[in-house]
PDB file of N, CA and C in Angstrom:
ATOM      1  N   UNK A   1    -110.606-127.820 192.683  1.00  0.00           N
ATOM      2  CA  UNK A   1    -111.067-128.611 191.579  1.00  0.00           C
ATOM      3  C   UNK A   1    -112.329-127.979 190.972  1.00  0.00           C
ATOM      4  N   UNK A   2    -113.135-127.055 191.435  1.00  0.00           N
ATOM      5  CA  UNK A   2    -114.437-126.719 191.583  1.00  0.00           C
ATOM      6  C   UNK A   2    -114.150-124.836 190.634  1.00  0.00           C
ATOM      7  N   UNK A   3    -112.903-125.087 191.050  1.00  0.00           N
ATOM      8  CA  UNK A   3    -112.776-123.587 190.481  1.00  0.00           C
ATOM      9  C   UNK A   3    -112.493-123.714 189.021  1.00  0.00           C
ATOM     10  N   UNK A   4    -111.804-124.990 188.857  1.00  0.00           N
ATOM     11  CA  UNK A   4    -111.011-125.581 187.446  1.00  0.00           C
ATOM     12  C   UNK A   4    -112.030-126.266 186.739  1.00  0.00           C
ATOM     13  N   UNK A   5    -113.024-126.907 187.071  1.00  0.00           N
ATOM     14  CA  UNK A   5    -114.049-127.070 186.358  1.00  0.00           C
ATOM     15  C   UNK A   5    -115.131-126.586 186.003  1.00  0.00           C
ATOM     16  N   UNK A   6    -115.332-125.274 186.716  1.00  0.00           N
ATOM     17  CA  UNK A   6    -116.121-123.925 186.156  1.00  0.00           C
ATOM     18  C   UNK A   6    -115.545-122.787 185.753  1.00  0.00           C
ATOM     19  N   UNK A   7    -114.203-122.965 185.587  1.00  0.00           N
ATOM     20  CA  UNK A   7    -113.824-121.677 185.346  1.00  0.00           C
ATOM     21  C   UNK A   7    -113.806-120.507 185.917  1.00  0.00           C
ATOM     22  N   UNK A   8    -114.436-120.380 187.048  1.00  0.00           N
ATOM     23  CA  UNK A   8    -114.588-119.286 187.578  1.00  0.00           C
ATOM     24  C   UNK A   8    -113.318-119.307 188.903  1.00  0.00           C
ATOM     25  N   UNK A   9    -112.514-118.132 189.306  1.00  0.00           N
ATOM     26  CA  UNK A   9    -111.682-117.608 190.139  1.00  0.00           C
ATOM     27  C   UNK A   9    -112.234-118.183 191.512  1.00  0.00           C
ATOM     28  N   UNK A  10    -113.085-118.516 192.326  1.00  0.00           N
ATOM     29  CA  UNK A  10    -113.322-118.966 193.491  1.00  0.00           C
ATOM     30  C   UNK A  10    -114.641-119.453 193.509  1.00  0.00           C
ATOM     31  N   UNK A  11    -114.196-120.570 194.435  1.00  0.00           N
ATOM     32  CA  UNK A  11    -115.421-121.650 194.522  1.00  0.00           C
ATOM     33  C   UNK A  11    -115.906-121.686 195.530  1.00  0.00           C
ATOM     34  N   UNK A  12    -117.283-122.312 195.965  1.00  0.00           N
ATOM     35  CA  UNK A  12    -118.032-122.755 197.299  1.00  0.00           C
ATOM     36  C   UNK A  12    -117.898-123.984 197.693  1.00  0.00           C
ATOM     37  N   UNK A  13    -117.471-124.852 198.482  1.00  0.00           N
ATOM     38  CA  UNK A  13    -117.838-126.204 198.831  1.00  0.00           C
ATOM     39  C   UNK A  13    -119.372-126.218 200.074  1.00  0.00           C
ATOM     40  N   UNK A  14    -120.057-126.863 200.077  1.00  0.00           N
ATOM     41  CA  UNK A  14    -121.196-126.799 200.382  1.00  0.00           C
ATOM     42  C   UNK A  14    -121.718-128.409 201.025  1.00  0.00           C
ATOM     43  N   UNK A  15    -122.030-128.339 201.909  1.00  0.00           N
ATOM     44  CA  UNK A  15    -122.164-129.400 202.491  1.00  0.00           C
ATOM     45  C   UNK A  15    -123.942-129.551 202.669  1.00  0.00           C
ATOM     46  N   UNK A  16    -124.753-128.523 202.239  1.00  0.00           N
ATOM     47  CA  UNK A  16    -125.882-128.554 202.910  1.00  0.00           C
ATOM     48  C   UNK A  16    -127.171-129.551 201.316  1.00  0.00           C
ATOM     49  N   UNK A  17    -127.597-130.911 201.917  1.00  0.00           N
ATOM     50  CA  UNK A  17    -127.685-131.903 201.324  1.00  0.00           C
ATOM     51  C   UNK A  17    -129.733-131.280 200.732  1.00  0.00           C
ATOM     52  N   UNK A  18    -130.141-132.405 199.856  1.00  0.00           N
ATOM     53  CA  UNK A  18    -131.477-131.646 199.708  1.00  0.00           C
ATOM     54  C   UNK A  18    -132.349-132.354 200.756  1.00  0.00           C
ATOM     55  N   UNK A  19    -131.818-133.415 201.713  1.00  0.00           N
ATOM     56  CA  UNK A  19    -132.773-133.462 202.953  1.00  0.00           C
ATOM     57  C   UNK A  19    -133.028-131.872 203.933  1.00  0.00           C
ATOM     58  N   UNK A  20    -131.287-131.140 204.397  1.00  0.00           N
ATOM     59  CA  UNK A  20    -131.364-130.323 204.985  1.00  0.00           C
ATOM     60  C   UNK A  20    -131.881-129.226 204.237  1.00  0.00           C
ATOM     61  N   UNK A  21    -132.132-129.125 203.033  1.00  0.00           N
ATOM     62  CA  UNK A  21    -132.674-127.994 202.785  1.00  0.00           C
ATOM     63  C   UNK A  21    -133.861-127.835 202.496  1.00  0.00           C
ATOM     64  N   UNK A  22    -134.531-129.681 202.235  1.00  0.00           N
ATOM     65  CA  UNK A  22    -135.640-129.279 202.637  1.00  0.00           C
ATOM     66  C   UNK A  22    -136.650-128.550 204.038  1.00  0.00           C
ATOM     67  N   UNK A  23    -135.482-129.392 205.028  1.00  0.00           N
ATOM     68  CA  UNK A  23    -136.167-128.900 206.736  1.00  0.00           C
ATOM     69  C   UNK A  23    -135.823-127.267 206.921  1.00  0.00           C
ATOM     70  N   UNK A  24    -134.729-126.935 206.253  1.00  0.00           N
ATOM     71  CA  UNK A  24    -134.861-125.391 206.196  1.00  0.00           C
ATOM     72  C   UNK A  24    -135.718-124.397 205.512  1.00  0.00           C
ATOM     73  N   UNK A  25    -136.341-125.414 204.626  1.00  0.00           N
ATOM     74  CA  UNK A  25    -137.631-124.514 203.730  1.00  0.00           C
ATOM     75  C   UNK A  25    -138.575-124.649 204.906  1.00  0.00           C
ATOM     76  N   UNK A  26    -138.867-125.971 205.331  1.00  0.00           N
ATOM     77  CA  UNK A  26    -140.024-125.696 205.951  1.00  0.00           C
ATOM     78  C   UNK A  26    -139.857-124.745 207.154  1.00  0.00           C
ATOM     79  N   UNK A  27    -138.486-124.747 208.065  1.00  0.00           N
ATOM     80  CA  UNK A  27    -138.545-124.236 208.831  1.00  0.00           C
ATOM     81  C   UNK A  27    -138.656-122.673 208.815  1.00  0.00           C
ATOM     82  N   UNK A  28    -138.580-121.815 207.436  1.00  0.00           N
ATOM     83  CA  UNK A  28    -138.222-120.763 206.682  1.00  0.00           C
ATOM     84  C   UNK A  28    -139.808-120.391 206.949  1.00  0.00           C
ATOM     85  N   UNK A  29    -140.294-121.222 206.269  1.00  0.00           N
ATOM     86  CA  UNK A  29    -141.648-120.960 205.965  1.00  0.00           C
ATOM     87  C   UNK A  29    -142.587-120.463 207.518  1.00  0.00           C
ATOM     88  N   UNK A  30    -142.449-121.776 208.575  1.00  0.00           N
ATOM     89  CA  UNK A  30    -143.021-121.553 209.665  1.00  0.00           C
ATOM     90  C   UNK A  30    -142.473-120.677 210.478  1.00  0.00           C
ATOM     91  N   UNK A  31    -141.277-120.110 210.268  1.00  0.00           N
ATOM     92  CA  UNK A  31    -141.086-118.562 210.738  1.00  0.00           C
ATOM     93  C   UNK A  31    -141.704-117.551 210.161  1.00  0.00           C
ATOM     94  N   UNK A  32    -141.651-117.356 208.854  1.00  0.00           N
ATOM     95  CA  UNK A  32    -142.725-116.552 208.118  1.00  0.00           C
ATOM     96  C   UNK A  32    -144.076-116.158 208.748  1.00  0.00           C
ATOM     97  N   UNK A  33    -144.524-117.119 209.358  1.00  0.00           N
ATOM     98  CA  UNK A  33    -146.217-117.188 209.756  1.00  0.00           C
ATOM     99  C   UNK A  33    -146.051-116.980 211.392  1.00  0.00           C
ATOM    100  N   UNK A  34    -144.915-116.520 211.637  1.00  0.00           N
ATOM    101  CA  UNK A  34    -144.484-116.339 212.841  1.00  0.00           C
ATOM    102  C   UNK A  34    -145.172-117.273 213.720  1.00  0.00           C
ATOM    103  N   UNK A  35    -145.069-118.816 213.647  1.00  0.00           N
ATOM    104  CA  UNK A  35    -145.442-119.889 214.453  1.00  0.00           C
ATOM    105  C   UNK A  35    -146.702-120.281 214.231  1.00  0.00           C
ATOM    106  N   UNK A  36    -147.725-119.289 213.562  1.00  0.00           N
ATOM    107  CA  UNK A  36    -148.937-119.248 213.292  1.00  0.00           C
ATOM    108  C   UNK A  36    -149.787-120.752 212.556  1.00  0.00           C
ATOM    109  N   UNK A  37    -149.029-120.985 211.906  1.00  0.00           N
ATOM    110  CA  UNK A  37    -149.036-122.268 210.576  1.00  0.00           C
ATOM    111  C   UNK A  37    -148.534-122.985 211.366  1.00  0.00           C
ATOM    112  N   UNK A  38    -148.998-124.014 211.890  1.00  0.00           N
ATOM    113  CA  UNK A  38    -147.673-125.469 212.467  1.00  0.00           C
ATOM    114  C   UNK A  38    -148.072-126.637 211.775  1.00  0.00           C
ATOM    115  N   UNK A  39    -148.672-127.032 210.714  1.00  0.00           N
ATOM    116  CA  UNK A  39    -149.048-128.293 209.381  1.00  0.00           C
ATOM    117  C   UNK A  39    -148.203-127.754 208.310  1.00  0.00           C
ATOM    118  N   UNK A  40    -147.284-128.600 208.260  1.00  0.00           N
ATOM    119  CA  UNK A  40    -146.131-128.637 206.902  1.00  0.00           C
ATOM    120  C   UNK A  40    -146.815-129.970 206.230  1.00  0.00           C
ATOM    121  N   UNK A  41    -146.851-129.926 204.974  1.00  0.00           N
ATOM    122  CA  UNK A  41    -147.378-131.302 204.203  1.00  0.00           C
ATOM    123  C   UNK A  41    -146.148-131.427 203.238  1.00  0.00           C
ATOM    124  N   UNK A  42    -146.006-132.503 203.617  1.00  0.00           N
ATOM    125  CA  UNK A  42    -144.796-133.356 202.871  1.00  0.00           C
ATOM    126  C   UNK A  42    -145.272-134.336 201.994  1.00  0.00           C
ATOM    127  N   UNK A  43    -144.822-134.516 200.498  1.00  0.00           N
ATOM    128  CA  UNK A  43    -144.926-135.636 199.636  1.00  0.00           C
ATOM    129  C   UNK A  43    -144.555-136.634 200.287  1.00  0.00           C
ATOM    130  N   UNK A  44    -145.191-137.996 199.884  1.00  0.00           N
ATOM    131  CA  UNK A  44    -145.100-139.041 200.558  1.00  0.00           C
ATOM    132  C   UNK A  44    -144.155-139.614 199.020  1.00  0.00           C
ATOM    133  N   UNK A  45    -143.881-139.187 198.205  1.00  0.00           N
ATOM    134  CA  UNK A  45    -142.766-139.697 197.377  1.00  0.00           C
ATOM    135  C   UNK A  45    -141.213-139.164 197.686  1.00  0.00           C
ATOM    136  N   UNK A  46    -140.894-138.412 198.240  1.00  0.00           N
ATOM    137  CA  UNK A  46    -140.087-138.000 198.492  1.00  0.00           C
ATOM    138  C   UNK A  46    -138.964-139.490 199.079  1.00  0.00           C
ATOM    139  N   UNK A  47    -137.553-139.307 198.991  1.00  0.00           N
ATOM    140  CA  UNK A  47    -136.780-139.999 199.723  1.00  0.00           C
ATOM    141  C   UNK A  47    -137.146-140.412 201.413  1.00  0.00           C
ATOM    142  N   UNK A  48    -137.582-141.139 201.987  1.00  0.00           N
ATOM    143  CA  UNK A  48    -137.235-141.298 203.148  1.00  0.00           C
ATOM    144  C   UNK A  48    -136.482-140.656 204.180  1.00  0.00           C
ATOM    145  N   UNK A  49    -135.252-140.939 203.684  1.00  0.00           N
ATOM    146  CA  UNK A  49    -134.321-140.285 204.544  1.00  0.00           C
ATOM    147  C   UNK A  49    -134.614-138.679 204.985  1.00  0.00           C
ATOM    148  N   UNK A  50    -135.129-138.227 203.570  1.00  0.00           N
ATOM    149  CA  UNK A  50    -135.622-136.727 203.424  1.00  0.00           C
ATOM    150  C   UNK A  50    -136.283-136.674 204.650  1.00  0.00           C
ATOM    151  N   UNK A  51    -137.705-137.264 204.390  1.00  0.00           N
ATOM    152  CA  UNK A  51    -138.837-137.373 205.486  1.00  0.00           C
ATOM    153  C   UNK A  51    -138.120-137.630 207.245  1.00  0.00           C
ATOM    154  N   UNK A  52    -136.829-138.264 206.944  1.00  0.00           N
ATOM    155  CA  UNK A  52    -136.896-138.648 208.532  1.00  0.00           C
ATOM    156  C   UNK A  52    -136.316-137.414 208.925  1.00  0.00           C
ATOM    157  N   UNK A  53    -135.384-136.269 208.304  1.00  0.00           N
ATOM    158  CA  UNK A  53    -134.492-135.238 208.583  1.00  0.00           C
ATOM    159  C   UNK A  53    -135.944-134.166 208.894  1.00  0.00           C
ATOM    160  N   UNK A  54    -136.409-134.153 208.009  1.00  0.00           N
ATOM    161  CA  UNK A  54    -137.449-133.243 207.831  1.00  0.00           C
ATOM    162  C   UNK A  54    -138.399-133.161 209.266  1.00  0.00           C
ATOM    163  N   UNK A  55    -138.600-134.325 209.581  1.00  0.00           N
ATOM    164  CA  UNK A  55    -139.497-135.034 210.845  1.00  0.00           C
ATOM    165  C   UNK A  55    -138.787-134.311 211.901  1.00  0.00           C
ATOM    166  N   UNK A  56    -137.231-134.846 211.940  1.00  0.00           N
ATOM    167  CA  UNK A  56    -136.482-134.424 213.278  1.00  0.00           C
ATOM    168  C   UNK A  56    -136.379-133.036 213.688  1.00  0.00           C
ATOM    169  N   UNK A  57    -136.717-132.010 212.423  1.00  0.00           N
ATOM    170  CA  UNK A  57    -136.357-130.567 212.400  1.00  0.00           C
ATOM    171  C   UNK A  57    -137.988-130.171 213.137  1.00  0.00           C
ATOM    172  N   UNK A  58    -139.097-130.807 212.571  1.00  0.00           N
ATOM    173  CA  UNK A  58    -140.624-130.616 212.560  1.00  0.00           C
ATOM    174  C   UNK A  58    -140.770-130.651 214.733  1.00  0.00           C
ATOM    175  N   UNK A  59    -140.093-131.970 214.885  1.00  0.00           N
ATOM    176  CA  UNK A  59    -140.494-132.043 216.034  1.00  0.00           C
ATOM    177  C   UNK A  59    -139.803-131.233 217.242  1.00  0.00           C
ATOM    178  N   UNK A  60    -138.813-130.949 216.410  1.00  0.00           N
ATOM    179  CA  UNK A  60    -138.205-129.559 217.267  1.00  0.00           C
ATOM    180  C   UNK A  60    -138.362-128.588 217.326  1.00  0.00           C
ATOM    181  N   UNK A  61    -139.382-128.110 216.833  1.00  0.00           N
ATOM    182  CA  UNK A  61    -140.180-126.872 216.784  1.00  0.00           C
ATOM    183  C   UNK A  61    -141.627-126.418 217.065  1.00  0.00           C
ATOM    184  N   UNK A  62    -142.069-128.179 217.072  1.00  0.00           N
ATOM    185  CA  UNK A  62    -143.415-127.957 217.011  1.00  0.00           C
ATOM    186  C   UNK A  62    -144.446-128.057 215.781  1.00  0.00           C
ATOM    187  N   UNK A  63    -143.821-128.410 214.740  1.00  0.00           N
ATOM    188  CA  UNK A  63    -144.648-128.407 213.344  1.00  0.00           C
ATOM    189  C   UNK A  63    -145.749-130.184 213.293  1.00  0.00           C
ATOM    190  N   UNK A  64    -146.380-130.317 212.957  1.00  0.00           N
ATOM    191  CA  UNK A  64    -147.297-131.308 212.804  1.00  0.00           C
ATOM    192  C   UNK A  64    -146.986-131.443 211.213  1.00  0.00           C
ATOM    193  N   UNK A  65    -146.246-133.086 210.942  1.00  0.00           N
ATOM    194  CA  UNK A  65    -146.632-132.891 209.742  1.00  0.00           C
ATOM    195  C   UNK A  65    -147.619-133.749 208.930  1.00  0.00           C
ATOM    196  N   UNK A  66    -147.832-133.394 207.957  1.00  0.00           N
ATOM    197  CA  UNK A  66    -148.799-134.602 207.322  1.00  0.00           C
ATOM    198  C   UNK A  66    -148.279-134.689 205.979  1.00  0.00           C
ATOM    199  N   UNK A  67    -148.058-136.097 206.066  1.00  0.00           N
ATOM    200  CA  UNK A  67    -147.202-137.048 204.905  1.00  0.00           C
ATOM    201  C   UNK A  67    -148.063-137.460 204.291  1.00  0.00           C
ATOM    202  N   UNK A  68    -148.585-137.293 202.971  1.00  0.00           N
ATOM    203  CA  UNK A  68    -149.879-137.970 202.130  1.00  0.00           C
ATOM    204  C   UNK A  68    -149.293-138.040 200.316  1.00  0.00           C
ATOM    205  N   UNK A  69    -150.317-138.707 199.844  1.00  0.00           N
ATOM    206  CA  UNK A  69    -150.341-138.503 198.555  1.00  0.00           C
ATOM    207  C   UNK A  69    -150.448-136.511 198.077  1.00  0.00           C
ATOM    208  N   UNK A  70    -149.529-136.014 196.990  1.00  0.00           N
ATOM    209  CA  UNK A  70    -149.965-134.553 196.547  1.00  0.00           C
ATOM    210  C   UNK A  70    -151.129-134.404 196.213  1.00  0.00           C
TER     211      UNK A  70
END
């Protein structure tokens, strides 16, 4: 359906939501700093749900986060 409504010869289906991709930025990031950085700051406007995925990825690694006003 994805191919027929873009026109294009082959499509992606994609399951990865913008909660998980937010916890993969951060987790992207705190590899970058090779563990160095462990404070990720998260908008406190963000979806919830976001924040709780985000949380579950944080505490499995070790990240501290801080949820505030930007």
């Amino acid at each position: 359906m994805i191919a027929e409504l873009t026109g294009l010869p082959i499509s992606n289906a994609s399951l990865l939501d913008e909660a998980t991709a937010a916890a993969e930025a951060m987790q992207m990031s705190f590899n970058i700093h090779n563990g160095k950085r462990n404070k990720f700051f998260v908008s406190s406007h963000i979806f919830p749900q976001d924040i709780d995925v985000i949380r579950t990825r944080a505490d499995g690694i070790g990240i501290e986060l801080v949820i505030d006003e930007p």
